[in-house]
N, C-alpha and C. Protein backbone atom coordinates (compact mmCIF):
# COMPACT_ATOMS: atom_id res chain seq x y z
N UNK A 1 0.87 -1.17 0.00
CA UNK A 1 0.00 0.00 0.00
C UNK A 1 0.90 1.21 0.00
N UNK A 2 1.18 2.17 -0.83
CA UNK A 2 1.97 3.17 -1.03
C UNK A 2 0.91 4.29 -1.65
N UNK A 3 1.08 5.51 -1.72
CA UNK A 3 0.47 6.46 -1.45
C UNK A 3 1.36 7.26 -2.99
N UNK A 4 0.21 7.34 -3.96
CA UNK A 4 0.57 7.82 -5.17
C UNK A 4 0.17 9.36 -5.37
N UNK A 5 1.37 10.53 -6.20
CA UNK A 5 0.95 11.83 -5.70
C UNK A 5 1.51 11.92 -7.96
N UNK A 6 0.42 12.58 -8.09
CA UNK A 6 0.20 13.51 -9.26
C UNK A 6 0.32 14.49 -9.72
N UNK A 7 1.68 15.17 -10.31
CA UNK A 7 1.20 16.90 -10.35
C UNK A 7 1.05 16.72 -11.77
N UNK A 8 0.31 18.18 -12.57
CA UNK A 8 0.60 18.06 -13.75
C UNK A 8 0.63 19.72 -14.06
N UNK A 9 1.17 19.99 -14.56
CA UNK A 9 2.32 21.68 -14.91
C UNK A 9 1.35 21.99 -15.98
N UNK A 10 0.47 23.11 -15.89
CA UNK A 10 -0.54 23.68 -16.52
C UNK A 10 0.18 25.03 -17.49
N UNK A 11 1.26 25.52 -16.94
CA UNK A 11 1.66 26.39 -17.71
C UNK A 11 3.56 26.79 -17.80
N UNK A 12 4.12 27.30 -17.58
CA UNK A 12 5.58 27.56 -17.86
C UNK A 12 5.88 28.73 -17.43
N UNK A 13 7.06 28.95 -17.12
CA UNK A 13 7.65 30.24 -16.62
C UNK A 13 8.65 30.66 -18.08
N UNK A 14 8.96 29.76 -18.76
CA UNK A 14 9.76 30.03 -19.99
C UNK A 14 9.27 31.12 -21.05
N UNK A 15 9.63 32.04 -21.38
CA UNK A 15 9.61 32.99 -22.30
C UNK A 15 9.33 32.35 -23.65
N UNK A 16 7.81 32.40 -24.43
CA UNK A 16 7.65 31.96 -25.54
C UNK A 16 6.56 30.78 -25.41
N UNK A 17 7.02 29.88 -24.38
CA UNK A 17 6.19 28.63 -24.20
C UNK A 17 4.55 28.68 -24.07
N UNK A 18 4.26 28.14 -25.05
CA UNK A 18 2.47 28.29 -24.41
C UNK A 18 1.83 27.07 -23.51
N UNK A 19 0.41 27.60 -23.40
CA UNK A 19 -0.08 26.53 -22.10
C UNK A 19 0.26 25.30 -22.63
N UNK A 20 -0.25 25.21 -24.08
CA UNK A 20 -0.09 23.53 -24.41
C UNK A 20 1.11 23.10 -24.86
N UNK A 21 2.14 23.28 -24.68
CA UNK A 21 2.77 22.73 -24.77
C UNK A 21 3.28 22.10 -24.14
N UNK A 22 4.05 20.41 -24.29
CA UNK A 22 4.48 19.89 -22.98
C UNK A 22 5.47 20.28 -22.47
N UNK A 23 5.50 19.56 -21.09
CA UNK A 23 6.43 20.08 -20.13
C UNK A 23 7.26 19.15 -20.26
N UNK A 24 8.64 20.27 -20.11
CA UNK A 24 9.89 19.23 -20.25
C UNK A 24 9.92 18.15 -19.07
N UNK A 25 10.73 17.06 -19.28
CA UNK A 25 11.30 16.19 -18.10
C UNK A 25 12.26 16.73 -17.28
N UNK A 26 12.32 16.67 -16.08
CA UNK A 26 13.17 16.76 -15.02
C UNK A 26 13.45 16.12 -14.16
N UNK A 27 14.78 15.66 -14.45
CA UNK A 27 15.27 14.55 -13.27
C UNK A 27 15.37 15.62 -11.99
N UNK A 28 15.18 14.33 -10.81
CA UNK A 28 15.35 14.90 -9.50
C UNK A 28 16.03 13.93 -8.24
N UNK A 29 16.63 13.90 -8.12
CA UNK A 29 17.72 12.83 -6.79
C UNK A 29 16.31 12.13 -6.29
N UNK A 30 16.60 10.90 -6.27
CA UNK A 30 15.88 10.17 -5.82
C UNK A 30 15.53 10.04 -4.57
N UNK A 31 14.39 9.84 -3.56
CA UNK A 31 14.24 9.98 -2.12
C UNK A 31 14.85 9.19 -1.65
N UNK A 32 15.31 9.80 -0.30
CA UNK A 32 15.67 8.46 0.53
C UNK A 32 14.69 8.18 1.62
N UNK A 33 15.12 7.62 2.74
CA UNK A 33 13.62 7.07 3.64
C UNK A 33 14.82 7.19 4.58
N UNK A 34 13.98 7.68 5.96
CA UNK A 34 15.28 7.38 7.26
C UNK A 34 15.91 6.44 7.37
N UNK A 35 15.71 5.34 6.92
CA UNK A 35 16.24 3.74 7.01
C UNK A 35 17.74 3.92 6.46
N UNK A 36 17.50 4.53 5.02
CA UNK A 36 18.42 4.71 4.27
C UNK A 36 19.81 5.94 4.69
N UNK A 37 19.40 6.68 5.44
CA UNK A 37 20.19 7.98 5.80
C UNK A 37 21.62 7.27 6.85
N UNK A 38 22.58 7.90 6.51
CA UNK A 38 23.76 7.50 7.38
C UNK A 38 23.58 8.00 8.71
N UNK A 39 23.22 7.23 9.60
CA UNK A 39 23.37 7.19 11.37
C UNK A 39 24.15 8.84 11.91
N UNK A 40 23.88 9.58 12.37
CA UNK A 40 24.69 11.06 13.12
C UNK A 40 25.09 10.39 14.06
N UNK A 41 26.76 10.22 14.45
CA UNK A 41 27.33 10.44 15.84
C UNK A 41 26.15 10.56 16.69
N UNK A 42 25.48 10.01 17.95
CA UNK A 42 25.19 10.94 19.30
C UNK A 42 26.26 12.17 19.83
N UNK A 43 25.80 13.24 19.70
CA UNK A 43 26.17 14.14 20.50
C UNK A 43 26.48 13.73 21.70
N UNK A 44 28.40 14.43 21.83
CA UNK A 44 28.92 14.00 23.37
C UNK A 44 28.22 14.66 24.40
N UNK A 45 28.29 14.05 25.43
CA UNK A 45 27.46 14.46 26.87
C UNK A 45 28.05 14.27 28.05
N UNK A 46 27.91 15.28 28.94
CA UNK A 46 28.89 14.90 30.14
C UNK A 46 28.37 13.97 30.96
N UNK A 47 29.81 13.13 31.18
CA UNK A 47 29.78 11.94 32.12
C UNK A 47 30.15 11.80 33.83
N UNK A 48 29.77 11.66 34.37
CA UNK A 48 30.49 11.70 36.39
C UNK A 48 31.17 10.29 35.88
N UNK A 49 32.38 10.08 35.69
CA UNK A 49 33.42 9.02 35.58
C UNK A 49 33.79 8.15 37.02
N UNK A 50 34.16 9.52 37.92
CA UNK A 50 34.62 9.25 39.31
C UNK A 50 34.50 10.42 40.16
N UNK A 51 34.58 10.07 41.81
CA UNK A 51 34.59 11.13 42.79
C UNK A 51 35.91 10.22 43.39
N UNK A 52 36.50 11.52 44.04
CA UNK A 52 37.82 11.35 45.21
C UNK A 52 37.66 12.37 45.98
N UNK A 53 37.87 11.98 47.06
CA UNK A 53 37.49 12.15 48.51
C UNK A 53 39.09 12.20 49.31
N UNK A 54 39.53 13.60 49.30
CA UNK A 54 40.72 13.64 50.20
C UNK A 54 40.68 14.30 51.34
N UNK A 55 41.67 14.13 52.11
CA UNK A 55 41.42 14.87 53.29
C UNK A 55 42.95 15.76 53.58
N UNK A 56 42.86 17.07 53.72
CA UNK A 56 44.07 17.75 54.13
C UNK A 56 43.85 18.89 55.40
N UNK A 57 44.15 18.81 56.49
CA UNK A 57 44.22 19.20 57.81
C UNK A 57 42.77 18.47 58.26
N UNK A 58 42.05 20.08 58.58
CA UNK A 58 40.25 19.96 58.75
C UNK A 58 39.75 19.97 57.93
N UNK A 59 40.12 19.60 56.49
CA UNK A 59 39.33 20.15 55.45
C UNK A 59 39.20 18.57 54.29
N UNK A 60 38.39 18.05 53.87
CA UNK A 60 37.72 17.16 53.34
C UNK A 60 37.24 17.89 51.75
N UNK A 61 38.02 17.52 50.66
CA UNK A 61 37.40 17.96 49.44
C UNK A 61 37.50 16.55 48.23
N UNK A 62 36.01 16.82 48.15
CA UNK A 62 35.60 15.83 46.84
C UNK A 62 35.48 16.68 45.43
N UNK A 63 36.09 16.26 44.66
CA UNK A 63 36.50 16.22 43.08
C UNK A 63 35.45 15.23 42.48
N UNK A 64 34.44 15.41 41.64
CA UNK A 64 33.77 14.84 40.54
C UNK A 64 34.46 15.05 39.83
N UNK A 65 34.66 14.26 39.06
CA UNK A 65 35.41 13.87 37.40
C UNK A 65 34.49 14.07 36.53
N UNK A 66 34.30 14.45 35.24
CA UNK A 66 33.63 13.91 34.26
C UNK A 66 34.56 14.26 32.60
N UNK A 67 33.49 13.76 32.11
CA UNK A 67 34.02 13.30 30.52
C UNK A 67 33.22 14.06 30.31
N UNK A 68 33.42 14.53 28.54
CA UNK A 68 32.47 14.99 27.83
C UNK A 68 33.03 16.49 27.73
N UNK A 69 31.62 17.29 27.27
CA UNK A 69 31.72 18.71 27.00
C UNK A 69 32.33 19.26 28.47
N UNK A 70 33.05 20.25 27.96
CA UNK A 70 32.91 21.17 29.12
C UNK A 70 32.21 21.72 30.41
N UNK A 71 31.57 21.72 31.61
CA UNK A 71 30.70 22.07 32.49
C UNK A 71 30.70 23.50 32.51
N UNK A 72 29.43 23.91 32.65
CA UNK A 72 29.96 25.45 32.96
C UNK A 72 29.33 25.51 34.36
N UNK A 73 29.86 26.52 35.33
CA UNK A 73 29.66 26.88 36.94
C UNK A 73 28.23 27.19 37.04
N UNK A 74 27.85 27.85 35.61
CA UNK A 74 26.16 28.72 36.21
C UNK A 74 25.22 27.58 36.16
N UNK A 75 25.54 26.16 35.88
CA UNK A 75 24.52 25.16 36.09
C UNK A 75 24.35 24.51 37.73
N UNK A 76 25.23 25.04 38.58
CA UNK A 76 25.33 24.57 39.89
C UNK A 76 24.79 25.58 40.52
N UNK A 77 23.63 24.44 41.50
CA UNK A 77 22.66 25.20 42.19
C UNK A 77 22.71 24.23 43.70
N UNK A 78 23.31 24.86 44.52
CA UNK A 78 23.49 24.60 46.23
C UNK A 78 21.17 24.20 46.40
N UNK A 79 21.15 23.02 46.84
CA UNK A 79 19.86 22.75 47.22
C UNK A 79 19.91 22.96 48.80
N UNK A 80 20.71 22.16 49.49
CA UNK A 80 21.12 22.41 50.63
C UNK A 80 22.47 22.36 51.09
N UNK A 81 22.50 23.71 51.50
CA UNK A 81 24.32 23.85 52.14
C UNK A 81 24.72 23.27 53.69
N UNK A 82 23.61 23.70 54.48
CA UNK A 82 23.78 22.80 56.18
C UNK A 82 24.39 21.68 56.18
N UNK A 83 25.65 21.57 55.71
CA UNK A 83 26.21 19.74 56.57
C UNK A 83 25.89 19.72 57.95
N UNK A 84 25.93 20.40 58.64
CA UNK A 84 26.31 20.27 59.84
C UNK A 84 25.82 19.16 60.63
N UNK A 85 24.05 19.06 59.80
CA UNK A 85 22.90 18.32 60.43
C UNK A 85 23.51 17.11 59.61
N UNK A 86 24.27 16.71 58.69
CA UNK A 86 24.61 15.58 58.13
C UNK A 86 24.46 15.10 56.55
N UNK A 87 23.96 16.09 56.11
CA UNK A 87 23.36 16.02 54.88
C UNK A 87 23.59 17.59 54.07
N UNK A 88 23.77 17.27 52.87
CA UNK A 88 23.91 18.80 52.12
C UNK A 88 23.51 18.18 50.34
N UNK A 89 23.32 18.52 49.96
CA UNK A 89 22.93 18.55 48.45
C UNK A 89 23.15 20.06 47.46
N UNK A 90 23.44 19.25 45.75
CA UNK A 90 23.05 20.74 44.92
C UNK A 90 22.96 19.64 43.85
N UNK A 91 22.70 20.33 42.57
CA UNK A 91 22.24 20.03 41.56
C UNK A 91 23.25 20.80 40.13
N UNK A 92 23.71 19.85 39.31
CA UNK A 92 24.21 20.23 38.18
C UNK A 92 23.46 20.03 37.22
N UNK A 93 22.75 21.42 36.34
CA UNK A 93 22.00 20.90 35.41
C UNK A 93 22.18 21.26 34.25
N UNK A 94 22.58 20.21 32.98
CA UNK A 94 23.09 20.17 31.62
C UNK A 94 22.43 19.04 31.31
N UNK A 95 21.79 19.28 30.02
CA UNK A 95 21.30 18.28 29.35
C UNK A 95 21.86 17.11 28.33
N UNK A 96 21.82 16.54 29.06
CA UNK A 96 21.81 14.67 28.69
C UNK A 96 23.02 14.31 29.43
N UNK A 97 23.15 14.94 30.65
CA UNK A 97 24.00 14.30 31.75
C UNK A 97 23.87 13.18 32.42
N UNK A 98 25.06 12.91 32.88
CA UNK A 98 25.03 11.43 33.04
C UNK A 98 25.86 11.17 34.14
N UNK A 99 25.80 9.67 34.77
CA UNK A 99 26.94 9.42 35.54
C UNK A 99 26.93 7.63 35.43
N UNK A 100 27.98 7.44 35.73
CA UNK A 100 28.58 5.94 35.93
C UNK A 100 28.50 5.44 37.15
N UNK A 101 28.34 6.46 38.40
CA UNK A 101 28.69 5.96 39.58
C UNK A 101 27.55 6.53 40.28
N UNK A 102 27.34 5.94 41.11
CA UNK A 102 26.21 5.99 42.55
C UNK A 102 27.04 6.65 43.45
N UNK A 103 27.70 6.15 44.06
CA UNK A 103 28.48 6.46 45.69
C UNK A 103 29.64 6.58 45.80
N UNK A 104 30.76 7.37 46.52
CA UNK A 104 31.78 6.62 46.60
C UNK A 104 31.76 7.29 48.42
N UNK A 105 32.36 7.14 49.18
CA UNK A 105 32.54 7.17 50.46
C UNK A 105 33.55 7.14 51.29
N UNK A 106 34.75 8.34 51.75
CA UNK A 106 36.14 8.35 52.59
C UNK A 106 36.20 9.46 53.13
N UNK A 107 36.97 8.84 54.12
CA UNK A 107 37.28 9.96 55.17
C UNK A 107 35.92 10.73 55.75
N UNK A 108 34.62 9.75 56.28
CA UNK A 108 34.35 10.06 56.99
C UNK A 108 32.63 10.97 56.16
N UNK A 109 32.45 11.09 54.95
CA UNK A 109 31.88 11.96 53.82
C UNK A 109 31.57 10.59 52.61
N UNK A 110 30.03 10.83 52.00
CA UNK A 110 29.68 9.95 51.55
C UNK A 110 28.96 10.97 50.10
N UNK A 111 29.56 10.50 49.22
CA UNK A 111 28.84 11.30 48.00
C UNK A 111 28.54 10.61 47.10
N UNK A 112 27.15 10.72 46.98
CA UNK A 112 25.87 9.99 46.36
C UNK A 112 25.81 10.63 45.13
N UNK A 113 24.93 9.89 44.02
CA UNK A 113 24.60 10.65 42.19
C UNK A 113 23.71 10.07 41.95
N UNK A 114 22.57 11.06 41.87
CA UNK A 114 21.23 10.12 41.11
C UNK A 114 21.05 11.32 40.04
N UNK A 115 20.91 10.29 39.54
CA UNK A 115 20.92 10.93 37.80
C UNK A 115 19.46 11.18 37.05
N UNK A 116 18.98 12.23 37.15
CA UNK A 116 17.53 12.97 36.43
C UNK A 116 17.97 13.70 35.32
N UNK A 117 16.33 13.39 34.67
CA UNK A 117 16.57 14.10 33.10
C UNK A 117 17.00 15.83 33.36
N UNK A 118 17.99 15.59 32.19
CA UNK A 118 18.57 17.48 32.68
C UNK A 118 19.29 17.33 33.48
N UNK A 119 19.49 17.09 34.59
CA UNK A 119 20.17 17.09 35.75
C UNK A 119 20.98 16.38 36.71
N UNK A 120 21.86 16.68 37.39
CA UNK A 120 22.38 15.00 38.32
C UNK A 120 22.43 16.16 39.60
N UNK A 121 21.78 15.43 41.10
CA UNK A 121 21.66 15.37 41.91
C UNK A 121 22.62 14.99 42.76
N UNK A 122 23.64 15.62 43.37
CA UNK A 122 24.47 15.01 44.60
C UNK A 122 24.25 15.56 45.52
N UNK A 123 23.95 14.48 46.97
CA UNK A 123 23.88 14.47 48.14
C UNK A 123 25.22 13.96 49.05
N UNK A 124 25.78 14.59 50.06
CA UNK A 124 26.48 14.78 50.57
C UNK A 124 26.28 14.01 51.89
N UNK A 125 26.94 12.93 52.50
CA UNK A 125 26.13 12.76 53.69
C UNK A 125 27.65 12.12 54.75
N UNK A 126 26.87 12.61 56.27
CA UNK A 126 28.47 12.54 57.22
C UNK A 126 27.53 11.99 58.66
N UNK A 127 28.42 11.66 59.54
CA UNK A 127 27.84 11.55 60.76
C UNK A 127 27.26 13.26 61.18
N UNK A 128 26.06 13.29 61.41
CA UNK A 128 25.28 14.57 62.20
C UNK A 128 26.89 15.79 63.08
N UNK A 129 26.80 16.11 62.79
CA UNK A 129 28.43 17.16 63.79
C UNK A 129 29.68 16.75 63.03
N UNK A 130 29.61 16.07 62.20
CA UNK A 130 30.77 15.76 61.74
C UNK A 130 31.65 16.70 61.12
N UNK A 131 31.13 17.61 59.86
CA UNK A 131 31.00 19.08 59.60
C UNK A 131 31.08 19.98 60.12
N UNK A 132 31.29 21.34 59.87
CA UNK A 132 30.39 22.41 60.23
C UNK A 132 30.23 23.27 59.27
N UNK A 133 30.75 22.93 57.87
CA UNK A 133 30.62 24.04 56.84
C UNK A 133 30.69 23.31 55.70
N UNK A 134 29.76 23.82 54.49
CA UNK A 134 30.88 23.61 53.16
C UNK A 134 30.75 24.45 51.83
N UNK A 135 31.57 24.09 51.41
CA UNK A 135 31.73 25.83 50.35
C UNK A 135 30.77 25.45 49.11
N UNK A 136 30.78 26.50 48.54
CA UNK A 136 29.95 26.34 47.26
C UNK A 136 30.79 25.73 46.32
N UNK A 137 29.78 24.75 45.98
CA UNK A 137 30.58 23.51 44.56
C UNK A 137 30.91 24.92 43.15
N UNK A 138 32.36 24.38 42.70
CA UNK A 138 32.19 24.96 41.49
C UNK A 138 33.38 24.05 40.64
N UNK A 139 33.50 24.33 39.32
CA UNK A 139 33.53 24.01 38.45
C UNK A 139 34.93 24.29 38.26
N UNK A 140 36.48 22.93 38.03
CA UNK A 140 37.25 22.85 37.96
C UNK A 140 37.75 22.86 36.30
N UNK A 141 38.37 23.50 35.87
CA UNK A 141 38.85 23.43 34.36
C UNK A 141 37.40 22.90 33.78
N UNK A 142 36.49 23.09 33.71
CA UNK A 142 35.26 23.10 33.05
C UNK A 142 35.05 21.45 33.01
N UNK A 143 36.00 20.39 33.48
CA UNK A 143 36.11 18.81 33.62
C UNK A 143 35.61 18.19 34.81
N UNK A 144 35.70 18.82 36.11
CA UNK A 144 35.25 18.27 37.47
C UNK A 144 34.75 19.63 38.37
N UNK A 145 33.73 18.76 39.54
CA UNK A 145 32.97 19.65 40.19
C UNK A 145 34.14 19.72 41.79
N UNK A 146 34.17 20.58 42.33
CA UNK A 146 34.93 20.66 43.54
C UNK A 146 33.81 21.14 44.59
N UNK A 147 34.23 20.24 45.35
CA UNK A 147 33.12 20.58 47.17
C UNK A 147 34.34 20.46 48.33
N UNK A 148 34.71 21.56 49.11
CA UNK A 148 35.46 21.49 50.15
C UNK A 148 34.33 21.55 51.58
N UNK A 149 34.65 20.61 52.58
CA UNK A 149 34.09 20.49 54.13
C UNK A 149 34.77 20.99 54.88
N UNK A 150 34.49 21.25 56.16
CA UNK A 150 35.23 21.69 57.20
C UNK A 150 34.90 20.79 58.51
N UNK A 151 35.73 20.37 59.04
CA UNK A 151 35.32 19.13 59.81
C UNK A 151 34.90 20.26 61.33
N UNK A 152 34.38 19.56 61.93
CA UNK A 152 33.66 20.40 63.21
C UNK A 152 34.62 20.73 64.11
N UNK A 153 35.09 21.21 64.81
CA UNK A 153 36.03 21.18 66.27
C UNK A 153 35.36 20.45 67.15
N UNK A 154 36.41 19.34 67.68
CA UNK A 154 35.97 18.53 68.78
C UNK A 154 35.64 19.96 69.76
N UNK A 155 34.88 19.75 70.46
CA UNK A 155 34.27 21.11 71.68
C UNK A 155 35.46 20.57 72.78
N UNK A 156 35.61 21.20 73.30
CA UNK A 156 36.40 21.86 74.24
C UNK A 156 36.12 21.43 75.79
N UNK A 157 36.84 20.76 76.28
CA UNK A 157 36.21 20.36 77.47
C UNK A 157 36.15 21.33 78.38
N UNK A 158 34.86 21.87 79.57
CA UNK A 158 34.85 22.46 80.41
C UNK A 158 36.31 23.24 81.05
N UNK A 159 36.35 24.21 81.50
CA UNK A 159 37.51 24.04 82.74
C UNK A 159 37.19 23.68 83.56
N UNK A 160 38.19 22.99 84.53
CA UNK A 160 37.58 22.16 85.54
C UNK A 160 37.22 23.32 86.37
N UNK A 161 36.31 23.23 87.93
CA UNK A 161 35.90 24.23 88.85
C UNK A 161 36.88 24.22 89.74
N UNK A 162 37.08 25.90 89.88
CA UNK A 162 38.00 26.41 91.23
C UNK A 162 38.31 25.23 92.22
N UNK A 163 39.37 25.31 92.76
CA UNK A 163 39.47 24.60 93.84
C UNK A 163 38.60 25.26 95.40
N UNK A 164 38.26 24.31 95.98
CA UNK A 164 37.34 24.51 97.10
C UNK A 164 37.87 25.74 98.12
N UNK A 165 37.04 26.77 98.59
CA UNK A 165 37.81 27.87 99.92
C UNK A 165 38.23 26.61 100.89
N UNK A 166 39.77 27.46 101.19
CA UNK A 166 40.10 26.61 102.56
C UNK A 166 39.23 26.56 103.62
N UNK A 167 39.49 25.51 104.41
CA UNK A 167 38.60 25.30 105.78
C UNK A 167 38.77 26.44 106.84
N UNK A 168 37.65 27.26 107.24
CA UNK A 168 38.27 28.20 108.52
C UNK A 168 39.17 27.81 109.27
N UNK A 169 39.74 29.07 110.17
CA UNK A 169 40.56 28.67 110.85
C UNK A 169 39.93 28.20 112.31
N UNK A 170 40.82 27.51 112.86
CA UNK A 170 40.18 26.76 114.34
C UNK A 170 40.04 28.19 115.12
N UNK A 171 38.97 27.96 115.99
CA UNK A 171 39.04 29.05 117.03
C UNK A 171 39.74 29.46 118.08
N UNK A 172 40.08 30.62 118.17
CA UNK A 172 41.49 30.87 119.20
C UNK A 172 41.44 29.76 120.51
N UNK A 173 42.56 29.73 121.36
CA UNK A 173 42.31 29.42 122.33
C UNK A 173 42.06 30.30 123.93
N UNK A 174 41.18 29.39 124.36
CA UNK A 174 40.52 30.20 125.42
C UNK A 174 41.41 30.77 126.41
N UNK A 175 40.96 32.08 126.70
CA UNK A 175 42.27 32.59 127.99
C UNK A 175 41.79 33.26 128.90
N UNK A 176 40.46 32.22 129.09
CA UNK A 176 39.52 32.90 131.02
C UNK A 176 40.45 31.43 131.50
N UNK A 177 40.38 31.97 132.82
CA UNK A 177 40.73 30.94 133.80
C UNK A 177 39.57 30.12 134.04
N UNK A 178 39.91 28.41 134.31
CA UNK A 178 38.74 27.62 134.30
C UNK A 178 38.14 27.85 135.68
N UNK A 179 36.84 27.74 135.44
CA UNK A 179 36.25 27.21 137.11
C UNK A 179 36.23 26.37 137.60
N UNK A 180 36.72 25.80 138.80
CA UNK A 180 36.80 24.97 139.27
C UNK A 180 36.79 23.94 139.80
């Protein structure tokens, strides 16, 4: 069942030619059908390859890796910055992003990738106090994402309390003569 189409050329643009006369032949490149068309490359797309997780003094910084195009910084959006409570998130969003990896987890800092259309999602996660800060993710040679932590200060133990007032002194001794 194919679908047959008819034109027929009623008149000419040619100088001289009248209505009745016929119309010349004209070849025309033959159709092709999508079947037939040579395959396009997929367009490259950035990849999360790997995260590393180092630690230097108090400070804890994870490196996303990726492949692909370039990242640019204005796609990073802080969802939540509070580690402190144990958890922090942001969102990189470029379309037809991707990642290879779920988790990776050191030194104490656990960084998660769930991967949505448009977008990849990382969550940040530590023991509750483990933290107390972390900087805004940005964008390393346009190839990897950078997140630096700040680990909490152990608190400070009390000073201990004053030592106790000395004990009064004993009461003089008596200097009436006894009775008898």
């Amino acid at each position: 069942a194919g679908i047959v189409l008819a034109v027929v050329l009623v008149g000419s643009e040619e100088p001289g030619a009248s209505p009745t006369s016929p119309a010349r032949p004209t070849t025309t490149a033959p159709a092709t059908t999508t079947a037939e068309r040579e395959p396009t490359p997929a367009a490259a797309r950035p990849v999360v390859e790997d995260v590393a997780i180092r630690k230097q003094g108090e400070t804890v910084k994870a490196t996303i890796r990726t492949s692909g195009p370039k990242l640019d910084g204005s796609r990073l959006v802080v969802r939540d910055g509070a580690i402190a409570d144990g958890e922090a998130s942001f969102v990189l969003w470029k379309s037809r992003v991707a990642t290879r990896i779920g988790r990776r987890a050191s030194n104490g800092l656990t960084v998660s990738v769930a991967g949505r259309p448009s977008r990849l999602i990382f969550t940040l996660s530590a023991a509750p106090g483990a933290f107390s800060e972390m900087s805004a993710p940005s964008i390393a040679g346009g190839t990897s994402v950078e997140v630096s932590l700040t680990e909490a200060q152990a608190p400070q133990p009390p000073p201990p309390p004053p030592p106790p007032p000395p004990p009064p002194p004993p009461p003089p001794p008596s200097t009436t003569p006894g009775i008898g």
